[in-house]
PDB file of N, CA and C in Angstrom:
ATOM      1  N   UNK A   1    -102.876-110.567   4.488  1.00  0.00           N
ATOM      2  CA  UNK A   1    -103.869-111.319   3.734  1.00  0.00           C
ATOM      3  C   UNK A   1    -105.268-110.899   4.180  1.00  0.00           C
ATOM      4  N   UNK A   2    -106.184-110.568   3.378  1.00  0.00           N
ATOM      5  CA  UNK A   2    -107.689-110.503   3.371  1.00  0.00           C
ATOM      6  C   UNK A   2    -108.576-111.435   3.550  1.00  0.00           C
ATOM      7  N   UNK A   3    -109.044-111.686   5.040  1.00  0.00           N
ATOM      8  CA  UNK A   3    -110.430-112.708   4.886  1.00  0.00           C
ATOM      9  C   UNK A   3    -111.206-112.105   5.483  1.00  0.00           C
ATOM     10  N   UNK A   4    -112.526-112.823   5.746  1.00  0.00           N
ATOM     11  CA  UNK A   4    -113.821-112.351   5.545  1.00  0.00           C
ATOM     12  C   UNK A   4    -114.291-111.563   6.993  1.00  0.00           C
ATOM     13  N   UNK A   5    -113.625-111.709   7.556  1.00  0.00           N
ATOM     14  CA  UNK A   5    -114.012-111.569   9.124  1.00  0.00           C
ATOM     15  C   UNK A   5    -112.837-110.252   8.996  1.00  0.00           C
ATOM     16  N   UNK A   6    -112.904-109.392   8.513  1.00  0.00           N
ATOM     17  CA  UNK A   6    -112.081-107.358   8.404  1.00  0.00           C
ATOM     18  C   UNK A   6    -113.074-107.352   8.044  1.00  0.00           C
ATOM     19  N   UNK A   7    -112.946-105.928   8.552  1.00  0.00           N
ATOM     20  CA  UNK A   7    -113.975-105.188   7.971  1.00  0.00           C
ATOM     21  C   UNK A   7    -113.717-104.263   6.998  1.00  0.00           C
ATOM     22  N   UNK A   8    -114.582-103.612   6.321  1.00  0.00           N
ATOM     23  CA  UNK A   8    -114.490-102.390   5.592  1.00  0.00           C
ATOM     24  C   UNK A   8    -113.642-101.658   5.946  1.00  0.00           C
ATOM     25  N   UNK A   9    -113.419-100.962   7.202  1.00  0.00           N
ATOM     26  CA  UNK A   9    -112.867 -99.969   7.186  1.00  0.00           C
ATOM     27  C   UNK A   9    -111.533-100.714   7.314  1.00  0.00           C
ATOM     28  N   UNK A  10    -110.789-101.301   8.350  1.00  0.00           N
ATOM     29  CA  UNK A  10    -109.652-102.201   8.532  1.00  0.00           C
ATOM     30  C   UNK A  10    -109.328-102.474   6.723  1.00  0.00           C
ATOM     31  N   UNK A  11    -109.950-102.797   5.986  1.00  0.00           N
ATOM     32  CA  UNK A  11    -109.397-103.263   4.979  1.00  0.00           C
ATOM     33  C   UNK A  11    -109.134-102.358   3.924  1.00  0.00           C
ATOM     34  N   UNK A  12    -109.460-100.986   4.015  1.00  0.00           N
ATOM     35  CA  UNK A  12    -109.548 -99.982   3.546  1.00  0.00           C
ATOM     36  C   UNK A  12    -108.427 -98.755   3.923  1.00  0.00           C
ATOM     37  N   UNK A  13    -108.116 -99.023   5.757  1.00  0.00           N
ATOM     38  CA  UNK A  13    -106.968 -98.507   5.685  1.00  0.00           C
ATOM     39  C   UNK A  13    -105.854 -98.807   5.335  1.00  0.00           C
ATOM     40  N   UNK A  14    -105.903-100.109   5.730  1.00  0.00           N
ATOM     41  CA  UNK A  14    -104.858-101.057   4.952  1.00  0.00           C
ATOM     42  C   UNK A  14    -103.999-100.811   3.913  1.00  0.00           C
ATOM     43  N   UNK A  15    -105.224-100.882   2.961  1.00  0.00           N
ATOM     44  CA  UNK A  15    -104.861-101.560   1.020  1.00  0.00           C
ATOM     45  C   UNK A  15    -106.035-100.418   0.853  1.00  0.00           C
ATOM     46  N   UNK A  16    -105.351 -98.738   1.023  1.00  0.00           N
ATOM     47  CA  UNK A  16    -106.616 -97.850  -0.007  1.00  0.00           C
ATOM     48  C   UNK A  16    -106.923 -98.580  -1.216  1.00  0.00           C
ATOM     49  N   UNK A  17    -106.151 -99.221  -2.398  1.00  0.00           N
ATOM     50  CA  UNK A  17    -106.596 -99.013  -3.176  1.00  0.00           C
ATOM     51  C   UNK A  17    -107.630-100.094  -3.759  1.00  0.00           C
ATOM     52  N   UNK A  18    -107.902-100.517  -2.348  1.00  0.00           N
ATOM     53  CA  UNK A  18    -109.158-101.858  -2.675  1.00  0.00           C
ATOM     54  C   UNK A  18    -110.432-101.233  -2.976  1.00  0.00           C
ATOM     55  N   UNK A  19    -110.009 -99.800  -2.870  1.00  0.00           N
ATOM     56  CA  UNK A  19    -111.653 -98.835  -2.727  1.00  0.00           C
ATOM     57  C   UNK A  19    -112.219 -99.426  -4.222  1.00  0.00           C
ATOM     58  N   UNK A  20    -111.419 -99.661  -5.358  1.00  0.00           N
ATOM     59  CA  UNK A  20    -111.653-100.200  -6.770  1.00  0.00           C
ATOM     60  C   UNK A  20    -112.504-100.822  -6.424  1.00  0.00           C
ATOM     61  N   UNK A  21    -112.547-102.206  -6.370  1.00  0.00           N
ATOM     62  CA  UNK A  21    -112.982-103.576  -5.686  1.00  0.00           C
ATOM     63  C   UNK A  21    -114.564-103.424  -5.398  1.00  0.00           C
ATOM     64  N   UNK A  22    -114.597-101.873  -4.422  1.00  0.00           N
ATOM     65  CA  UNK A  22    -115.963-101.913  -4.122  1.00  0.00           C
ATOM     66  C   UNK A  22    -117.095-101.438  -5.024  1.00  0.00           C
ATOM     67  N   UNK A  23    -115.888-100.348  -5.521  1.00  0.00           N
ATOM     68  CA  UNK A  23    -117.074 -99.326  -6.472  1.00  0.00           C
ATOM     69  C   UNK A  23    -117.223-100.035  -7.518  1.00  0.00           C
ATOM     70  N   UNK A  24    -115.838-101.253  -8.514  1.00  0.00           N
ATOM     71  CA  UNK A  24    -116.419-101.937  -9.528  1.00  0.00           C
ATOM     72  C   UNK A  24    -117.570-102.947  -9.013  1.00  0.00           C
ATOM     73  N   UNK A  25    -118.094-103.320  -7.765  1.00  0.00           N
ATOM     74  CA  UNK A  25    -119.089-104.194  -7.890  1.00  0.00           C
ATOM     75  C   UNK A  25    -120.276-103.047  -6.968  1.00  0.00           C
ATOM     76  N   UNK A  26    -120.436-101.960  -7.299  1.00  0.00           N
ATOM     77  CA  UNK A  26    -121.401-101.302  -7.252  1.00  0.00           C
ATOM     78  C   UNK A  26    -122.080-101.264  -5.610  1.00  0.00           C
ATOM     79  N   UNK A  27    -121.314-100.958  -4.874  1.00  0.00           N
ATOM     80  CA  UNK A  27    -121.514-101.558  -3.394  1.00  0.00           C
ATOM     81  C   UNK A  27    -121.177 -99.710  -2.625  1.00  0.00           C
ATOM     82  N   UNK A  28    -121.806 -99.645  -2.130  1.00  0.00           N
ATOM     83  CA  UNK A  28    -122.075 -98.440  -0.823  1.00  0.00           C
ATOM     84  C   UNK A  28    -120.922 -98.197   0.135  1.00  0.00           C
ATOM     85  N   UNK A  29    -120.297 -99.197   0.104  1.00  0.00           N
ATOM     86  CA  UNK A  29    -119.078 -99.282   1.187  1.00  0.00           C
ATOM     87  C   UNK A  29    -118.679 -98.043   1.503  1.00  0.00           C
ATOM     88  N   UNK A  30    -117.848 -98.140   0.474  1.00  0.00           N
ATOM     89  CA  UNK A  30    -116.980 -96.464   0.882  1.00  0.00           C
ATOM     90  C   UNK A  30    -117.444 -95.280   1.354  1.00  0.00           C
ATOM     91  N   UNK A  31    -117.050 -94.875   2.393  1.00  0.00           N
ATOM     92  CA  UNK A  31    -117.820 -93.884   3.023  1.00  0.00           C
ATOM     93  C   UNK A  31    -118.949 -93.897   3.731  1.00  0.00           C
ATOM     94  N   UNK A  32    -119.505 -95.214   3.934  1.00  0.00           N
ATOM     95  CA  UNK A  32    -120.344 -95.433   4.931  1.00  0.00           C
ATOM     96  C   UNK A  32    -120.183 -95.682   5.973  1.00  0.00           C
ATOM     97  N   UNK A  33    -121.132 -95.210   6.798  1.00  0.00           N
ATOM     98  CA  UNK A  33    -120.997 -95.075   8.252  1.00  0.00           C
ATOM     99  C   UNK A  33    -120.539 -96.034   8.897  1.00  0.00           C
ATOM    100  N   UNK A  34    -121.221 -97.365   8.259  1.00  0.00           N
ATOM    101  CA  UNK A  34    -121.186 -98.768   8.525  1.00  0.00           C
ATOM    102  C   UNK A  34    -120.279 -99.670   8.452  1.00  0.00           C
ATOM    103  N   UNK A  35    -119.255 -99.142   7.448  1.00  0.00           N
ATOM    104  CA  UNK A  35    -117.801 -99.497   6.808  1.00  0.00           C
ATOM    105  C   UNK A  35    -116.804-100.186   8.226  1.00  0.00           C
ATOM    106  N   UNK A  36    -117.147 -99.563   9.419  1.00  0.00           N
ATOM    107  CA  UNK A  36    -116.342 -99.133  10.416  1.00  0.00           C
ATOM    108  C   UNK A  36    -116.615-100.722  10.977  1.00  0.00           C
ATOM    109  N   UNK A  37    -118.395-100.945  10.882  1.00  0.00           N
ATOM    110  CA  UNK A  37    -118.704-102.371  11.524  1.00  0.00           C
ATOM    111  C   UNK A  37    -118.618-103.530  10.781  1.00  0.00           C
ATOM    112  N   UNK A  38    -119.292-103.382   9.162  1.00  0.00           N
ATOM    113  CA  UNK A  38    -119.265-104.308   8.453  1.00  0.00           C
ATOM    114  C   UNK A  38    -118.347-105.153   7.863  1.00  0.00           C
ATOM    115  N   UNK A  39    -118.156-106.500   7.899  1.00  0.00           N
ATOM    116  CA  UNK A  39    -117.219-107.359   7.809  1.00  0.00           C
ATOM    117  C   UNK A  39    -117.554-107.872   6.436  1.00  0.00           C
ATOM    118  N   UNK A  40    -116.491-108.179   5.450  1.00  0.00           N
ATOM    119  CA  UNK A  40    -116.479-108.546   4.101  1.00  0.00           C
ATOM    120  C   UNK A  40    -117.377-109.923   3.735  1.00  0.00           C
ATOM    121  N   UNK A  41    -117.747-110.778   4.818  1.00  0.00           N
ATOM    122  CA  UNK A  41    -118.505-111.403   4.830  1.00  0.00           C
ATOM    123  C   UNK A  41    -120.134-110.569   4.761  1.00  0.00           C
ATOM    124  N   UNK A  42    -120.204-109.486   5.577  1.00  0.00           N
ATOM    125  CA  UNK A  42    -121.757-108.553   5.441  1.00  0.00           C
ATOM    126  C   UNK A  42    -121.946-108.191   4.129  1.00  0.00           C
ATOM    127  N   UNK A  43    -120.610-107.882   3.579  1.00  0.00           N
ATOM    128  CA  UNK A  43    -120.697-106.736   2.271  1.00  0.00           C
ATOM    129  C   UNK A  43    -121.103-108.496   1.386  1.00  0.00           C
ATOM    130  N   UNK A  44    -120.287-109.376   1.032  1.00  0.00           N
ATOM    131  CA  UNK A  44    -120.696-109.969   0.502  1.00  0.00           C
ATOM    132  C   UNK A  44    -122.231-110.913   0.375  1.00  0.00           C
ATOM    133  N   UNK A  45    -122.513-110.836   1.628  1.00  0.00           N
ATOM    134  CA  UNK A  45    -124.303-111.377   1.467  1.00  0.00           C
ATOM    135  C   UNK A  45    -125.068-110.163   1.353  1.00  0.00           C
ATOM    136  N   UNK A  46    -124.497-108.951   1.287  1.00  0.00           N
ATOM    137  CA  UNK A  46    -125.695-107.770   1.041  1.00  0.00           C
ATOM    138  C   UNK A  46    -125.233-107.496   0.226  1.00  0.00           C
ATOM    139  N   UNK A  47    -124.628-107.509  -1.020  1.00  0.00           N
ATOM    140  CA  UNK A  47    -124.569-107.138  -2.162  1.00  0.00           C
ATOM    141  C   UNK A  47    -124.945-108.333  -3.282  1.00  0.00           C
ATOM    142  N   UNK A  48    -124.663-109.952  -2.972  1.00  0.00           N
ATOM    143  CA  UNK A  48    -124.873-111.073  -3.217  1.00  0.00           C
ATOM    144  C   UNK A  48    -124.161-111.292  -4.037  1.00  0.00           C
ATOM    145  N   UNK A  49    -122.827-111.153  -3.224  1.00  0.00           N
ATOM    146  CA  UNK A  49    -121.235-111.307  -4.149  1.00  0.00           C
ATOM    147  C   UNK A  49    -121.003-112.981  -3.649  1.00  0.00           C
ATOM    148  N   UNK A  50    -120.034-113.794  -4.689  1.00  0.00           N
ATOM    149  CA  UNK A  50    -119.307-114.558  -4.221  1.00  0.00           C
ATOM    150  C   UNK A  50    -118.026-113.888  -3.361  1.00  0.00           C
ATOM    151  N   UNK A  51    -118.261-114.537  -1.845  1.00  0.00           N
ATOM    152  CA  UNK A  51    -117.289-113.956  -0.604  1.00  0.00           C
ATOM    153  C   UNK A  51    -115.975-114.550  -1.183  1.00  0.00           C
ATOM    154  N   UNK A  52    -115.526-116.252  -1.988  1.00  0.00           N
ATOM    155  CA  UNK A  52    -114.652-116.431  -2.091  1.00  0.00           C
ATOM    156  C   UNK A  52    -114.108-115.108  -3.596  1.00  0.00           C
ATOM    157  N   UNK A  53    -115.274-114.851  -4.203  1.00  0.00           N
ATOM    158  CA  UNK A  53    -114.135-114.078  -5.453  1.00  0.00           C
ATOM    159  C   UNK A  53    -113.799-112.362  -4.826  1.00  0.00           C
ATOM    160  N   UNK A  54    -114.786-112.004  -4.009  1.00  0.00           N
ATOM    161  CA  UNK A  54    -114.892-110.681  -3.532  1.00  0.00           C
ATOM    162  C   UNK A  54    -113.234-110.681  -2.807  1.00  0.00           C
ATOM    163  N   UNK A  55    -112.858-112.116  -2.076  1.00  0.00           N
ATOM    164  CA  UNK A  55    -111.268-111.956  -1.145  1.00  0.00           C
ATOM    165  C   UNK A  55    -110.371-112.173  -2.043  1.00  0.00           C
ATOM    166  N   UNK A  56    -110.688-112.637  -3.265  1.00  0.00           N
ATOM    167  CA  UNK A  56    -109.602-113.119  -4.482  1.00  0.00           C
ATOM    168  C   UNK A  56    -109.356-111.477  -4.737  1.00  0.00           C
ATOM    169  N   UNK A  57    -110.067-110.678  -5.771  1.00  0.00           N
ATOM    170  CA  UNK A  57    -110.301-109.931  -6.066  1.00  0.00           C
ATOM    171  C   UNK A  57    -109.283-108.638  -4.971  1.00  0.00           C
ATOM    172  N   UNK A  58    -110.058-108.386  -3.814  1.00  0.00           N
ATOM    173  CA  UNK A  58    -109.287-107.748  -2.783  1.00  0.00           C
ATOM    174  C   UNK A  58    -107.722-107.905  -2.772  1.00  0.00           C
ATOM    175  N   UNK A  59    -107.674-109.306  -2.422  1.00  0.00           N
ATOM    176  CA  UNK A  59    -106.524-109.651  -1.905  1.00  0.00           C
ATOM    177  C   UNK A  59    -105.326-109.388  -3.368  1.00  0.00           C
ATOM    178  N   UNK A  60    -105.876-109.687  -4.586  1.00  0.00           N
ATOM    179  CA  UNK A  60    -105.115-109.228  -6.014  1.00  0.00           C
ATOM    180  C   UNK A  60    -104.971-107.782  -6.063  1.00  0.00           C
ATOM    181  N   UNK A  61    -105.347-106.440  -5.607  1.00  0.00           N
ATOM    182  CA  UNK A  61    -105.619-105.316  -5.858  1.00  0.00           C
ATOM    183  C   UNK A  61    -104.409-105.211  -4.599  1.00  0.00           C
ATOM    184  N   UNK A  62    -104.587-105.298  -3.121  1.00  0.00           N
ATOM    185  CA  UNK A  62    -103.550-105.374  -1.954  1.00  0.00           C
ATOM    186  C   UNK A  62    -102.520-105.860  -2.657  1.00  0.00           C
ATOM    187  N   UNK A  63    -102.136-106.881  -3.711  1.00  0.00           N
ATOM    188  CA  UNK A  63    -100.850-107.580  -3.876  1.00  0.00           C
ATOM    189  C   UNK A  63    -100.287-106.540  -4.443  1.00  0.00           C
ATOM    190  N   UNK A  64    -101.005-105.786  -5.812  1.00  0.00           N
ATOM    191  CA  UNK A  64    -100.229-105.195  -6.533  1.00  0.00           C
ATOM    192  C   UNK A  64     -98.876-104.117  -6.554  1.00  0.00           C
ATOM    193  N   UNK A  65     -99.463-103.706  -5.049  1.00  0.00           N
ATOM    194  CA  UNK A  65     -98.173-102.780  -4.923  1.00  0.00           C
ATOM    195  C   UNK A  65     -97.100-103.229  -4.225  1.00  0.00           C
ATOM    196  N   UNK A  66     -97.375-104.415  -3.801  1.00  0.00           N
ATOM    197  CA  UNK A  66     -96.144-105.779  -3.526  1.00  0.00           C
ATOM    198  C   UNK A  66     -95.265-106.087  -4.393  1.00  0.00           C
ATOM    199  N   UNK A  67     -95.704-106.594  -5.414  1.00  0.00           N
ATOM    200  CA  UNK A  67     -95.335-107.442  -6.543  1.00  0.00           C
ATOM    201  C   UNK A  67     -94.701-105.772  -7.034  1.00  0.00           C
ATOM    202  N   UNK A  68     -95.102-104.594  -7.477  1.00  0.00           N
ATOM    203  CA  UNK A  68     -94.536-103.963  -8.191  1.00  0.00           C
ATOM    204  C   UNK A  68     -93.277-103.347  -7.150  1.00  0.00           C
ATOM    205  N   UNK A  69     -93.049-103.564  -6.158  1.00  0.00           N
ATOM    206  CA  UNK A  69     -91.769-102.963  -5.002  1.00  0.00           C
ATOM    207  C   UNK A  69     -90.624-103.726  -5.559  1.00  0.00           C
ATOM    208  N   UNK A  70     -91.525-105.321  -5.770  1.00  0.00           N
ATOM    209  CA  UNK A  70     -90.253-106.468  -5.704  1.00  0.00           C
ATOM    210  C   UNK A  70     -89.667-106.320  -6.826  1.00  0.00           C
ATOM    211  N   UNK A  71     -89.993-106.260  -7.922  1.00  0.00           N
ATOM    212  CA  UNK A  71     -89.651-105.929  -9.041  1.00  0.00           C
ATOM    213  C   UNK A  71     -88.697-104.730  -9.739  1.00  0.00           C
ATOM    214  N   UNK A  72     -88.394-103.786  -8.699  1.00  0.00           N
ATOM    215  CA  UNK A  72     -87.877-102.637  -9.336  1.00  0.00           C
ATOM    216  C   UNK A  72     -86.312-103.267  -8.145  1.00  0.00           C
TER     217      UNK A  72
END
């Protein structure tokens, strides 16, 4: 599960395919240097995201390849 206190990078090795997540809300993340320190709580007050939809969001993109394992 995704909360606010991972960081970028932790949440990125994780669930690659949250990289979506960042680039649809137009955010620097990926590939920044900073990725390594910044916690989803940083990204969300420096981009001036809602933190609760930014972990909804995340945490739906991480599920997907859950939900599609269980299923087959």
């Amino acid at each position: 599960m995704i909360d606010l206190q991972l960081t970028v990078d932790k949440v990125l090795q994780r669930w690659p395919k949250t990289f979506s997540v960042f680039m649809k809300h137009k955010t620097k993340c990926v590939g920044c240097f900073m990725q390594q320190f910044c916690t989803l709580k940083d990204v969300a007050e420096t981009y001036q995201l809602s933190a609760e939809k930014l972990i909804d969001e995340l945490n739906n993109v991480s599920n997907e390849g859950n939900n599609q394992r269980s299923i087959r």
